[in-house]
N, C-alpha and C. Protein backbone atom coordinates (compact mmCIF):
# COMPACT_ATOMS: atom_id res chain seq x y z
N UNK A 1 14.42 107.60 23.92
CA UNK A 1 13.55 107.70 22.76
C UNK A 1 14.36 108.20 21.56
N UNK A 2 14.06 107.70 20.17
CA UNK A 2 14.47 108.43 19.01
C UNK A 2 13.80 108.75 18.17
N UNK A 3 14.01 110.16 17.93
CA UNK A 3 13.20 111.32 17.32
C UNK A 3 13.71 111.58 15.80
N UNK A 4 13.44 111.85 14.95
CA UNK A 4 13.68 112.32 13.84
C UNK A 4 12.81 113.57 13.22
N UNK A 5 13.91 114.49 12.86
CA UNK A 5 13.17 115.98 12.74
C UNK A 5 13.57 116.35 11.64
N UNK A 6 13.00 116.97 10.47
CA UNK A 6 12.88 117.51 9.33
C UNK A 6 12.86 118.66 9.55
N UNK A 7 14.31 119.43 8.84
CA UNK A 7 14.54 120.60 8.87
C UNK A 7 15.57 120.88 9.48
N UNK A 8 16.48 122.37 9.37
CA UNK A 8 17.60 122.92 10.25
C UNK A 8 17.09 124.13 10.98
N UNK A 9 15.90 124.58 11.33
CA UNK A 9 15.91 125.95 11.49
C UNK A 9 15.94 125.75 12.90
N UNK A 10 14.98 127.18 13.34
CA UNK A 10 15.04 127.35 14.62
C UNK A 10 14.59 126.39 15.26
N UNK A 11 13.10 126.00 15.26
CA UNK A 11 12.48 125.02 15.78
C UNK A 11 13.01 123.39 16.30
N UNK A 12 13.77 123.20 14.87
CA UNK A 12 14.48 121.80 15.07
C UNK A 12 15.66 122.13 16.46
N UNK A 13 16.24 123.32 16.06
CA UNK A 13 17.29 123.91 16.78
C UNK A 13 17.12 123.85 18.38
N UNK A 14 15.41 124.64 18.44
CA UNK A 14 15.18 124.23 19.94
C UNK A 14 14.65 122.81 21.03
N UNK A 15 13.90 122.41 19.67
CA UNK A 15 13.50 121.28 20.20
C UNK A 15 14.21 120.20 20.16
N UNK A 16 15.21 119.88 19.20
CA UNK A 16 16.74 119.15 19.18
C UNK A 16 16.83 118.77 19.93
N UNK A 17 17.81 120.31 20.55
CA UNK A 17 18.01 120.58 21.42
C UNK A 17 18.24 120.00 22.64
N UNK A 18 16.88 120.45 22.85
CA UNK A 18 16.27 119.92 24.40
C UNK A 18 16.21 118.60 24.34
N UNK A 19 15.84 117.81 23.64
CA UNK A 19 15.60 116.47 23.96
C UNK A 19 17.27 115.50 24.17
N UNK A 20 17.86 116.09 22.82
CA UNK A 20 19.21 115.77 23.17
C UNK A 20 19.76 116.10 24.57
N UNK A 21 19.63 116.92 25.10
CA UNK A 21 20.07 117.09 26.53
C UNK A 21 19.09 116.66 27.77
N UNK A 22 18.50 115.94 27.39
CA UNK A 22 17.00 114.91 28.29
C UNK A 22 17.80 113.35 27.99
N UNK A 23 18.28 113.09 27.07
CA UNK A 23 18.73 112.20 26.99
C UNK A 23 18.11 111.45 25.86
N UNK A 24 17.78 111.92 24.72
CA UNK A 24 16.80 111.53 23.23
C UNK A 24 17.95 111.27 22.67
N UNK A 25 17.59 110.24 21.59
CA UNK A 25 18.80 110.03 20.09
C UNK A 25 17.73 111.33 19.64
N UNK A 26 18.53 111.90 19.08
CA UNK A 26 17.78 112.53 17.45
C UNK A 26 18.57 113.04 16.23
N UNK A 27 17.66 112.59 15.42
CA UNK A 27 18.91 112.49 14.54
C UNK A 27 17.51 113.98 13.20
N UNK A 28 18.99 115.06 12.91
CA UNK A 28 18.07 115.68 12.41
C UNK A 28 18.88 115.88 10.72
N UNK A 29 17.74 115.97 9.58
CA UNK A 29 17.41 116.42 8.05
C UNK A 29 17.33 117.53 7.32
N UNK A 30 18.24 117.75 6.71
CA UNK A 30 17.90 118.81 6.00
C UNK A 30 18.33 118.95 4.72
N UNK A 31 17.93 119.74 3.47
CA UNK A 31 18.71 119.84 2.29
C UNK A 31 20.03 120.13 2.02
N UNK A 32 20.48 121.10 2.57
CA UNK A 32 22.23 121.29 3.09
C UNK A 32 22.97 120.54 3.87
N UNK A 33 23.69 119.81 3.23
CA UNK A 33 24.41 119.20 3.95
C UNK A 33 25.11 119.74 5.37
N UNK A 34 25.76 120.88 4.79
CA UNK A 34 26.63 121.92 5.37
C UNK A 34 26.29 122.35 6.34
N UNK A 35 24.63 122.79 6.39
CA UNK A 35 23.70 123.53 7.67
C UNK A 35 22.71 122.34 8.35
N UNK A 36 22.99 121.34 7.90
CA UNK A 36 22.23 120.03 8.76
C UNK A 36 24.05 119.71 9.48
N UNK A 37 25.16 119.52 8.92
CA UNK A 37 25.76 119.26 9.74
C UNK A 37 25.95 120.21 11.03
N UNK A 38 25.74 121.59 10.63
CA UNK A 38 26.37 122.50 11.58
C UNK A 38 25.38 122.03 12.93
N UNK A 39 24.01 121.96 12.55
CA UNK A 39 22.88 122.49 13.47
C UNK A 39 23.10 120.90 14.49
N UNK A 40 23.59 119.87 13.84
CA UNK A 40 23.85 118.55 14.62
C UNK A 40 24.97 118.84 15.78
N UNK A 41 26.18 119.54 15.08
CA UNK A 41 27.02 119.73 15.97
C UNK A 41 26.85 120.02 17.24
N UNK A 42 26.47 121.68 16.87
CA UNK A 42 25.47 122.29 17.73
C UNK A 42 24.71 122.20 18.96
N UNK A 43 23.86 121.24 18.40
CA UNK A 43 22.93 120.19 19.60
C UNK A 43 23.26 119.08 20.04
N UNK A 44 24.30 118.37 19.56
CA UNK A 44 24.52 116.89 19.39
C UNK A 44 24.01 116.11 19.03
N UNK A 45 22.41 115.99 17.71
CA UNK A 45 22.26 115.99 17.83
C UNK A 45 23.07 114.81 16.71
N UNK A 46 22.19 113.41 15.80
CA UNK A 46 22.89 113.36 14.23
C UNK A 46 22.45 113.75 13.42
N UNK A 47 23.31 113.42 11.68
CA UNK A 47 23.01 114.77 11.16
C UNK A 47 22.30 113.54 10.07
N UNK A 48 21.46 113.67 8.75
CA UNK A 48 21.21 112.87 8.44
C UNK A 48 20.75 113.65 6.86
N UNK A 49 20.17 112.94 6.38
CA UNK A 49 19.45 113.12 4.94
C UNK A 49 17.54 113.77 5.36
N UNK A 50 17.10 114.30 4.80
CA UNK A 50 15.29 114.57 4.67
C UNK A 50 14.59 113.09 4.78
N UNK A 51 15.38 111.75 3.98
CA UNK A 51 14.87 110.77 4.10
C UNK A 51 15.46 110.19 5.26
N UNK A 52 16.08 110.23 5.97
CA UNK A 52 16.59 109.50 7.25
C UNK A 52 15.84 109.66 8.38
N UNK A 53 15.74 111.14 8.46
CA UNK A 53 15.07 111.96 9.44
C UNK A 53 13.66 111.56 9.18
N UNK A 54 12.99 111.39 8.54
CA UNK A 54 11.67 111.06 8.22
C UNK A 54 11.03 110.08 8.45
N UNK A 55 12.22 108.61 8.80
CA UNK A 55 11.65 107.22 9.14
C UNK A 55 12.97 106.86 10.38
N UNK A 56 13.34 108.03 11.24
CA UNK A 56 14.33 107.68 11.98
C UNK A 56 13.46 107.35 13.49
N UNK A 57 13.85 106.15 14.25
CA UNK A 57 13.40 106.09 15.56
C UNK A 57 11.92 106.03 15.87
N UNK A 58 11.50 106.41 16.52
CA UNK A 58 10.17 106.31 17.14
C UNK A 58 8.57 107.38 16.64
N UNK A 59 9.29 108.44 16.47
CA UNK A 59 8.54 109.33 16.03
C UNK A 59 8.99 110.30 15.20
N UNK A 60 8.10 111.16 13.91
CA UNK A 60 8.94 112.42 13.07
C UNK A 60 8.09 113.68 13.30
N UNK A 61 9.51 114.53 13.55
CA UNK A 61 8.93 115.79 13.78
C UNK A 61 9.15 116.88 12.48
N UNK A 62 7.85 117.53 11.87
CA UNK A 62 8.59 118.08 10.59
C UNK A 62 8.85 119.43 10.88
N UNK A 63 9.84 119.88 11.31
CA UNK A 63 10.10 121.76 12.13
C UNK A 63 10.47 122.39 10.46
N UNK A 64 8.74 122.02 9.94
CA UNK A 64 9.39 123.16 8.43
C UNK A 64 7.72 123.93 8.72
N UNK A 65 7.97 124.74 7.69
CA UNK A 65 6.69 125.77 7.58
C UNK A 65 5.29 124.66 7.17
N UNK A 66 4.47 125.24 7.30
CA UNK A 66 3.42 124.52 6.99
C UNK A 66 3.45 123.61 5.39
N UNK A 67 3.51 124.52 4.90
CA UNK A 67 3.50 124.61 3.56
C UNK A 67 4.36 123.37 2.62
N UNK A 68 5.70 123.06 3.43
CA UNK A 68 6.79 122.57 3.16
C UNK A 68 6.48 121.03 3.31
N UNK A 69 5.66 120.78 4.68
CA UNK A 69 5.87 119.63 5.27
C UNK A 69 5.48 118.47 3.94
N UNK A 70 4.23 118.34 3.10
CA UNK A 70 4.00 117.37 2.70
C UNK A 70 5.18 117.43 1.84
N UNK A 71 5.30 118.50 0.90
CA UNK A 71 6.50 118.25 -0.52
C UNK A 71 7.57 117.47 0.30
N UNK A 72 8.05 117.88 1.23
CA UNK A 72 9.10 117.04 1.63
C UNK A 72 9.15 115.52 2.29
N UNK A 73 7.97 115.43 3.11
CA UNK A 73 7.51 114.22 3.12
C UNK A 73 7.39 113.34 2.22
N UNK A 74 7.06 114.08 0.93
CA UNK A 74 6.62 113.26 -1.06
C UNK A 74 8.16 113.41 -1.21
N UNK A 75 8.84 114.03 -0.70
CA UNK A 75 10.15 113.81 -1.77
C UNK A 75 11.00 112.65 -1.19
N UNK A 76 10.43 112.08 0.16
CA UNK A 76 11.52 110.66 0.38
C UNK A 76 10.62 109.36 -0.13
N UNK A 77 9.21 109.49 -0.44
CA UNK A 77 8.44 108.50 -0.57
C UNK A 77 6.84 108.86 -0.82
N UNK A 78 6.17 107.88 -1.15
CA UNK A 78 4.38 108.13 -1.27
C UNK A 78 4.16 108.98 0.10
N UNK A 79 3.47 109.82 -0.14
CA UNK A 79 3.26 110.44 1.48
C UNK A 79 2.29 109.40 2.67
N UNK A 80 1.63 108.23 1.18
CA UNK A 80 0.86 107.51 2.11
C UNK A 80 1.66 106.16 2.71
N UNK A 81 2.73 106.17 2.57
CA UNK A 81 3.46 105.31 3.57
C UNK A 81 4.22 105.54 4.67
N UNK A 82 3.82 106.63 5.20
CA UNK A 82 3.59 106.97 6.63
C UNK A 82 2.51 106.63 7.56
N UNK A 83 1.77 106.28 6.77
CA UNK A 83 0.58 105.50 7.80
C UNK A 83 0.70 104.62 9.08
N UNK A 84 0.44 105.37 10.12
CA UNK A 84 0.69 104.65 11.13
C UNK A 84 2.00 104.96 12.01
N UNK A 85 2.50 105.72 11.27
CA UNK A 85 3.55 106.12 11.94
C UNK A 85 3.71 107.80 12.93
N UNK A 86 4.15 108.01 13.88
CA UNK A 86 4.36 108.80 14.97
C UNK A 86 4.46 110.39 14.10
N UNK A 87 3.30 111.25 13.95
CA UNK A 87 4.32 112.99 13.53
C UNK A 87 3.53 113.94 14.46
N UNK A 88 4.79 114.42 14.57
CA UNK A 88 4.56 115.61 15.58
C UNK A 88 4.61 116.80 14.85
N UNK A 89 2.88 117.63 14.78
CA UNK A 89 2.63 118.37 13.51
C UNK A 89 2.98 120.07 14.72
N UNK A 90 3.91 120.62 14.42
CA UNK A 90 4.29 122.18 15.39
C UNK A 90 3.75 123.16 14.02
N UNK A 91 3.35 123.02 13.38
CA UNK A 91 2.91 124.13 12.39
C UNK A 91 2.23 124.88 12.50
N UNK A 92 2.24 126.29 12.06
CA UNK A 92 1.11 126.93 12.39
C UNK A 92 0.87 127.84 10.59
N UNK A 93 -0.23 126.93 10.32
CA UNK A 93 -1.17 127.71 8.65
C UNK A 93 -1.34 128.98 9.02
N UNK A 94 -0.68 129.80 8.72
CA UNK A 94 -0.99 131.15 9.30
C UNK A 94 0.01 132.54 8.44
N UNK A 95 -1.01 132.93 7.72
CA UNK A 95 -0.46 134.34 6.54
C UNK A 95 -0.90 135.58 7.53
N UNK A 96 -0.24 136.88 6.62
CA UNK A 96 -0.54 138.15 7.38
C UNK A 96 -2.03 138.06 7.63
N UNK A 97 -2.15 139.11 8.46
CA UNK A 97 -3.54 139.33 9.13
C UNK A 97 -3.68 139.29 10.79
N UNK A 98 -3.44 138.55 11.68
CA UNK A 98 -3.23 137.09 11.06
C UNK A 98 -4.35 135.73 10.40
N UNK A 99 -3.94 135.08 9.16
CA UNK A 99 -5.24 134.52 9.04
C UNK A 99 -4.67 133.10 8.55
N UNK A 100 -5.91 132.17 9.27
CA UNK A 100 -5.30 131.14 8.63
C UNK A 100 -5.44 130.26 7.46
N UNK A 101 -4.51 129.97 6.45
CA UNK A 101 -4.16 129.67 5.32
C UNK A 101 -4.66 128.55 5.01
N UNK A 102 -5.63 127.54 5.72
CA UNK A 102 -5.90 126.43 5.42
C UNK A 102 -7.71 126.78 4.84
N UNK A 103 -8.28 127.87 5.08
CA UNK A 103 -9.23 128.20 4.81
C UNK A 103 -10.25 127.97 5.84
N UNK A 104 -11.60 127.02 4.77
CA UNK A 104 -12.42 126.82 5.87
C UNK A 104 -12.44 125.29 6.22
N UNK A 105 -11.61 124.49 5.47
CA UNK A 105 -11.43 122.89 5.92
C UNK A 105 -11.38 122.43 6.57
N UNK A 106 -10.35 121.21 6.47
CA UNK A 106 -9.40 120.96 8.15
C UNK A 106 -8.27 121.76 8.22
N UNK A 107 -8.13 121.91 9.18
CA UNK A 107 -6.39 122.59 9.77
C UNK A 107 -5.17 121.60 9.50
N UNK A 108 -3.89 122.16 9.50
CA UNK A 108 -2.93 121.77 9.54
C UNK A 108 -2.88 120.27 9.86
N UNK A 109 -3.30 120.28 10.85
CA UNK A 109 -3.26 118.58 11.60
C UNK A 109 -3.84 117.56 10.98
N UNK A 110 -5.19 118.16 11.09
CA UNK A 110 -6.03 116.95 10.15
C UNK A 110 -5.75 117.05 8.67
N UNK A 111 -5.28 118.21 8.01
CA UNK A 111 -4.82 117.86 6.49
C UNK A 111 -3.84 116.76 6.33
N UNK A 112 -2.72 116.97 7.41
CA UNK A 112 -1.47 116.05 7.19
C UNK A 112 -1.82 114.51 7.65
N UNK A 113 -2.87 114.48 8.90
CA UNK A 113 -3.35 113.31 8.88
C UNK A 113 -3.92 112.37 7.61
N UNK A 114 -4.59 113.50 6.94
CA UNK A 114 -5.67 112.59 6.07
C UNK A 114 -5.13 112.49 5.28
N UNK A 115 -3.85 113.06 4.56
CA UNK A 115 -2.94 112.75 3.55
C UNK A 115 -1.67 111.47 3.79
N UNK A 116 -1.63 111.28 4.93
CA UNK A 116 -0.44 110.09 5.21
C UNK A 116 -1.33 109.11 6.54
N UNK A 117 -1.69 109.60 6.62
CA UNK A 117 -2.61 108.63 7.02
C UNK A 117 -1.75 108.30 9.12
N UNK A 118 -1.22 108.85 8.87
CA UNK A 118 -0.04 109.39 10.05
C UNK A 118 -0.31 109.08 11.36
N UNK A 119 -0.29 109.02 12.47
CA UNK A 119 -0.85 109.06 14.07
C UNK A 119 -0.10 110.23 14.25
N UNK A 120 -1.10 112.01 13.99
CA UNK A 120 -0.80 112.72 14.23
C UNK A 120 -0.85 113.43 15.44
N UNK A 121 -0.06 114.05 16.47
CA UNK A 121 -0.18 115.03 17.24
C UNK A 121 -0.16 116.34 17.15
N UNK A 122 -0.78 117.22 17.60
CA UNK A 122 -0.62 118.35 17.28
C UNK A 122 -0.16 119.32 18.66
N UNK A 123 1.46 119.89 18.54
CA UNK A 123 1.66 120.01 20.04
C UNK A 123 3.45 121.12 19.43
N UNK A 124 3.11 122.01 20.34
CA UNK A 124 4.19 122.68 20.52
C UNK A 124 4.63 123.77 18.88
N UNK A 125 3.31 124.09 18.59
CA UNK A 125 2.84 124.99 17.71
C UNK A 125 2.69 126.80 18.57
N UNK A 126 2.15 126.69 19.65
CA UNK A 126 1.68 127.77 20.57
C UNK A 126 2.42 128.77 20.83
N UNK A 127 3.83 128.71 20.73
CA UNK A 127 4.86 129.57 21.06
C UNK A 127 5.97 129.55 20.15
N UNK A 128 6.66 130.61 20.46
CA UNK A 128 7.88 130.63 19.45
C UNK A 128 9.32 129.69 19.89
N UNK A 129 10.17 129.39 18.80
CA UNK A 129 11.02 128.61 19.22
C UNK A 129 12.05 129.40 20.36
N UNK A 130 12.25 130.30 20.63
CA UNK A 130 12.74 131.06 21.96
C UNK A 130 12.06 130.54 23.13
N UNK A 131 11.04 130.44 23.49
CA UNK A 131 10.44 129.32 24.41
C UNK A 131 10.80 128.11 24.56
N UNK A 132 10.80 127.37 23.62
CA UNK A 132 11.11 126.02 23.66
C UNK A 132 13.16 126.03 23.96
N UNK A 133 13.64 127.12 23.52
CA UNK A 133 15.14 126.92 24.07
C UNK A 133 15.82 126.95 25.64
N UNK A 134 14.27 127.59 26.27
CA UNK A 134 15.08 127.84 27.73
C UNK A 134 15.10 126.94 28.69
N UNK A 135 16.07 126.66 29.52
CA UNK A 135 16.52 125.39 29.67
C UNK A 135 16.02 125.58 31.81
N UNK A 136 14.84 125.35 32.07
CA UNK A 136 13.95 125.17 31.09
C UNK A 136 12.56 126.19 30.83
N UNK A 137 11.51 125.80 30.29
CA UNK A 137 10.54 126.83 30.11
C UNK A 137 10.06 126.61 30.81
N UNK A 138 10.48 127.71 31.94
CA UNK A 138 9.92 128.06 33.02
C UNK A 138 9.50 129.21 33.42
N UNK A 139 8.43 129.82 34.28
CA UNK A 139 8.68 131.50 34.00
C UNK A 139 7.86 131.39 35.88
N UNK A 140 7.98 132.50 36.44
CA UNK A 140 7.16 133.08 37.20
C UNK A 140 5.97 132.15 37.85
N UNK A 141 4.46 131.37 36.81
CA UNK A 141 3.34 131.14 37.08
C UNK A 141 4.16 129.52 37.01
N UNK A 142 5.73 129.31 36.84
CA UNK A 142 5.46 127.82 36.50
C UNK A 142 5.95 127.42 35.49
N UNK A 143 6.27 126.11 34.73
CA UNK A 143 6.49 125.52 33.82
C UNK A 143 5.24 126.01 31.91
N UNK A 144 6.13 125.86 31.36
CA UNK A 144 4.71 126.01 30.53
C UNK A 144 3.99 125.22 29.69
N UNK A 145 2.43 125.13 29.63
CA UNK A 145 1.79 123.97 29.24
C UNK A 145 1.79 124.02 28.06
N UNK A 146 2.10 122.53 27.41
CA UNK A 146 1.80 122.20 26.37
C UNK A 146 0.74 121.33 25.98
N UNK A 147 -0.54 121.94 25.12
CA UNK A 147 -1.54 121.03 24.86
C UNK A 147 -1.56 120.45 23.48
N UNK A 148 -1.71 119.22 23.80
CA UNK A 148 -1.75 118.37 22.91
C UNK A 148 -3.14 117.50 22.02
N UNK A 149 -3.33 117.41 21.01
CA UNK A 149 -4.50 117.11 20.33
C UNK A 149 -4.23 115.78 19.55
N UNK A 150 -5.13 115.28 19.36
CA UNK A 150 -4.32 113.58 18.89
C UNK A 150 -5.68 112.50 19.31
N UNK A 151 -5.57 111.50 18.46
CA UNK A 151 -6.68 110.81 18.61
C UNK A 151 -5.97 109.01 18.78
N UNK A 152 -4.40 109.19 18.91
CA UNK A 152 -3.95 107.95 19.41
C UNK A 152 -3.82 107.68 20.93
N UNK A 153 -3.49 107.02 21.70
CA UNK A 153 -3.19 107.21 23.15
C UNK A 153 -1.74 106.24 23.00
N UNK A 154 -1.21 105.86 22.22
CA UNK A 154 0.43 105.70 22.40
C UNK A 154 1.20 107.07 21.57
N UNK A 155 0.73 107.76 20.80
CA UNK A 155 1.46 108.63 20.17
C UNK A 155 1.38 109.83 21.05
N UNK A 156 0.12 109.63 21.82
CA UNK A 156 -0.40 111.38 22.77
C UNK A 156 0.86 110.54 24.07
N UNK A 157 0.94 110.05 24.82
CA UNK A 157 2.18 109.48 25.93
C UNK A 157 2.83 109.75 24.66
N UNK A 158 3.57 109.33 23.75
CA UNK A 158 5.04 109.52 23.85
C UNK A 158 5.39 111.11 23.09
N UNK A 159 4.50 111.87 22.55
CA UNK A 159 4.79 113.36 22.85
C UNK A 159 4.71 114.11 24.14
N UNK A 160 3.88 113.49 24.85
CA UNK A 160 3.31 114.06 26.45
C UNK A 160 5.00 113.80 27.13
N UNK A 161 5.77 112.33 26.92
CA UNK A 161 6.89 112.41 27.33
C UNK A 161 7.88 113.34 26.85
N UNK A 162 7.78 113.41 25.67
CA UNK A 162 9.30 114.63 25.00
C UNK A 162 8.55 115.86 25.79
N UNK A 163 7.30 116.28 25.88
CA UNK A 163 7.37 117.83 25.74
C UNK A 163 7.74 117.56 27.95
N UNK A 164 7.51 116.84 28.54
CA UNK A 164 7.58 116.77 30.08
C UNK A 164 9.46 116.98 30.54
N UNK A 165 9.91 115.87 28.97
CA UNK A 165 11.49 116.15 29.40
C UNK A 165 12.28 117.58 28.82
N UNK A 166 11.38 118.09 27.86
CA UNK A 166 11.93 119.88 28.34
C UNK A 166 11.59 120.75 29.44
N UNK A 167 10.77 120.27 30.85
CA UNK A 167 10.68 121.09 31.64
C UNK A 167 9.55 121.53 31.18
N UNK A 168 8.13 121.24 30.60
CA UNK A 168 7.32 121.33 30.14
C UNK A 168 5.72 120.93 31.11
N UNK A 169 4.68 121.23 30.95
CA UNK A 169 3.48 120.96 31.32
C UNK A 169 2.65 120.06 30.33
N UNK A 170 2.65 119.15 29.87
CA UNK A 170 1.95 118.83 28.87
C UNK A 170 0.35 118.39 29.47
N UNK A 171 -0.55 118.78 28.29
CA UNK A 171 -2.02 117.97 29.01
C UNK A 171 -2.91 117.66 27.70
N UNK A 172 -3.55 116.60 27.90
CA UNK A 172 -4.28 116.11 26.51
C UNK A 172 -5.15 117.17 26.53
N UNK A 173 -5.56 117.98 25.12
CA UNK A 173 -6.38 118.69 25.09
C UNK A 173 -7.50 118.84 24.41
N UNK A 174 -7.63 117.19 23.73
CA UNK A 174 -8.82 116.64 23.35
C UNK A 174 -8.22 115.89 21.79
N UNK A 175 -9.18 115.55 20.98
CA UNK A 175 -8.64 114.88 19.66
C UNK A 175 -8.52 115.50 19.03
N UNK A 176 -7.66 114.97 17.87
CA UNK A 176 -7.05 115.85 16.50
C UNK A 176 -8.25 116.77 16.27
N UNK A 177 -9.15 116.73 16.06
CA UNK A 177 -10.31 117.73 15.42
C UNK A 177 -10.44 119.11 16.51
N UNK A 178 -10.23 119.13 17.56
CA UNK A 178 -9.50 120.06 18.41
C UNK A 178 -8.62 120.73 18.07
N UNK A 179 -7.46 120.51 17.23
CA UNK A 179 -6.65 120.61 16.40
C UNK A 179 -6.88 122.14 15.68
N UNK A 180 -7.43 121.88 14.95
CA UNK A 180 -8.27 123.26 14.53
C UNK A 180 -8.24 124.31 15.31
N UNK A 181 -8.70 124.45 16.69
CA UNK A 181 -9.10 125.14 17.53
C UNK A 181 -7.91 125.71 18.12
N UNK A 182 -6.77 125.27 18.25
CA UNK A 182 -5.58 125.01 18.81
C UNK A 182 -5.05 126.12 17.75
N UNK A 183 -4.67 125.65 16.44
CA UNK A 183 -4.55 126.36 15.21
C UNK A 183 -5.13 128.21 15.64
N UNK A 184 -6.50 128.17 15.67
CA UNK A 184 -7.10 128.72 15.46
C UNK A 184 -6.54 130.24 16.40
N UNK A 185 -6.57 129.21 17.90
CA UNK A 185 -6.30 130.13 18.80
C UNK A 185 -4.42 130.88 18.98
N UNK A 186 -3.84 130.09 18.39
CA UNK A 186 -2.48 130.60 18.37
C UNK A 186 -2.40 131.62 17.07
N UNK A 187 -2.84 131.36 16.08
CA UNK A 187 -2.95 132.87 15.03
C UNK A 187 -3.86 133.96 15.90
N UNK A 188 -4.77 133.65 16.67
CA UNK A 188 -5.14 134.69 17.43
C UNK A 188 -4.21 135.39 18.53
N UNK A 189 -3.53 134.70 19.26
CA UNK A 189 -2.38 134.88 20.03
C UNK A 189 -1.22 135.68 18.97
N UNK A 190 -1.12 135.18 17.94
CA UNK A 190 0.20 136.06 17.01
C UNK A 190 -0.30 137.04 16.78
N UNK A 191 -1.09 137.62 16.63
CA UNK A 191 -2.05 139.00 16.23
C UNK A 191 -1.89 139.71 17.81
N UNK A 192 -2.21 139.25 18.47
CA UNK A 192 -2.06 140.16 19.66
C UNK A 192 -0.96 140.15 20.43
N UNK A 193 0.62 139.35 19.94
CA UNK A 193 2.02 139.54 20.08
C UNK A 193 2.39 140.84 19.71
N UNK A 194 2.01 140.43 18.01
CA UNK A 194 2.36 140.89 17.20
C UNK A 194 2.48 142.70 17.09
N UNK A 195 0.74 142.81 17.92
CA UNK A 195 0.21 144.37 18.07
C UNK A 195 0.79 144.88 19.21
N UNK A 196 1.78 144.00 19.91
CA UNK A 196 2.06 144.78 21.69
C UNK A 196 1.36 144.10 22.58
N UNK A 197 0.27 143.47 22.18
CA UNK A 197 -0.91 143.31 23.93
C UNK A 197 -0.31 141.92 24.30
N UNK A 198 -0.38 141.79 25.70
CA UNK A 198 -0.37 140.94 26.50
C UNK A 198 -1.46 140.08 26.20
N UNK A 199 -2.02 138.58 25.85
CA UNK A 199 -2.65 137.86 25.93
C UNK A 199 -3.63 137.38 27.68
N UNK A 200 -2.08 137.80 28.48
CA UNK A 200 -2.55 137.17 30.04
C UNK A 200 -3.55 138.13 30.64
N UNK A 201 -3.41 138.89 29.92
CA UNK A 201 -4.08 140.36 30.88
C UNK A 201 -5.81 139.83 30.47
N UNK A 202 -5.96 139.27 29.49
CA UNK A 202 -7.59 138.98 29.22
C UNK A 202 -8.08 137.73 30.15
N UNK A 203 -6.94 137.45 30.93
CA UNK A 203 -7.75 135.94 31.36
C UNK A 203 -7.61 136.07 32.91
N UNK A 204 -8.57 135.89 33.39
CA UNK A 204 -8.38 136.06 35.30
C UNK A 204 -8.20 134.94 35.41
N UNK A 205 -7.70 134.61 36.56
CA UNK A 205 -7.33 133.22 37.23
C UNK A 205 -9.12 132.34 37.49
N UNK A 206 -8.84 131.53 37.39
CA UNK A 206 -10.10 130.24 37.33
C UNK A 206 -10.66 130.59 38.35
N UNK A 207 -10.53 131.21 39.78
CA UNK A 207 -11.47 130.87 40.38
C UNK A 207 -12.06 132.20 40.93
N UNK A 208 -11.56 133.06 39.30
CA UNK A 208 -12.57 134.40 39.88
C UNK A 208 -13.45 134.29 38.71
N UNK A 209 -13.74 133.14 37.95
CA UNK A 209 -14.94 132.63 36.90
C UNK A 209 -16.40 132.63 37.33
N UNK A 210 -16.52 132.59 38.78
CA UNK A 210 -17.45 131.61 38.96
C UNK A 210 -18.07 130.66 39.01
N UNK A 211 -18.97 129.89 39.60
CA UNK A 211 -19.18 128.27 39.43
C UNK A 211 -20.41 128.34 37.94
């Protein structure tokens, strides 16, 4: 598969990464020449322009802050000639508090959808890029799941494939408008990182729920 990722930071760094060593082309973008070449080296991954990375291969991943993704998307082209095309939205709208920055609208996902008109996924937002680097994310209970939100069924398979070839759990976790919820619940999760608490400690295993 070939991936194209917007940005040099961590995120691109981990998820690169991994796919490059699964056996992915990816070819990754950034404004610095200097720090898009380094981060290619790095991973193996290639190194490219914001506009290369943006219409490279099969699908685009934008590993920038929320905030960033459309301006840079507008700066290689109309944002609406992405329509139809593969993005893998990892963002998380999310200011101190923690609260999220998109208000009371749509979320992250469905904004970037309805602006490019995109076959968006929304997947691998949930954790920090230190997760996504370990080769692989694996811990104790298992692999770790990645849920995915999306209202295509060729774009949900071919993220369901990248996140499976990092050693990953992936599972559809309903459509983009889910999305939100997803959003919603990972700024809730950063708030209770953030404070010290364990998240796992609130959840018993499924089958002490009851029927």
């Amino acid at each position: 598969m070939r991936v194209g990722i917007l940005g040099t930071g961590a995120m691109a760094r981990a998820l690169g990464g991994g796919w490059v060593r699964a056996g992915h082309e990816v070819l990754v973008g950034g404004r610095d020449p200097e720090r898009t070449a380094a981060l290619a080296a790095s991973t193996g991954a290639r190194p490219g322009t914001l506009a290369e990375a943006a219409r490279f291969g099969d699908a685009t991943l934008p590993a920038l802050p929320y905030d960033a993704v459309l301006p840079a998307l507008g700066s290689v082209g109309p944002v609406d000639s992405f329509g139809g095309r593969i993005l893998i939205d990892c963002t998380n709208a999310v200011g101190p508090g923690p609260v999220l920055t998109t208000g009371e609208g749509p979320g992250a996902a469905r904004t970037l959808a309805a602006a490019t008109g995109a076959r968006v996924v929304k997947a691998f937002n949930h954790v920090t890029p230190a997760v996504w680097s370990r080769t692989p994310p694996v811990f104790a209970d298992g692999p770790v799941a990645v849920p995915l939100c999306g209202d295509d069924e060729e774009a949900l398979a071919l993220v369901s494939t990248l996140a499976a070839d990092l050693g990953c759990a992936p599972f559809v976790a309903g459509p983009l408008a889910h999305a939100d919820l997803l959003e919603a619940t990972t700024a809730f999760l950063i708030g209770l990182w953030t404070s010290g608490r364990d998240p796992r400690a609130m959840l018993p295993p499924p089958a002490a729920l009851g029927g």
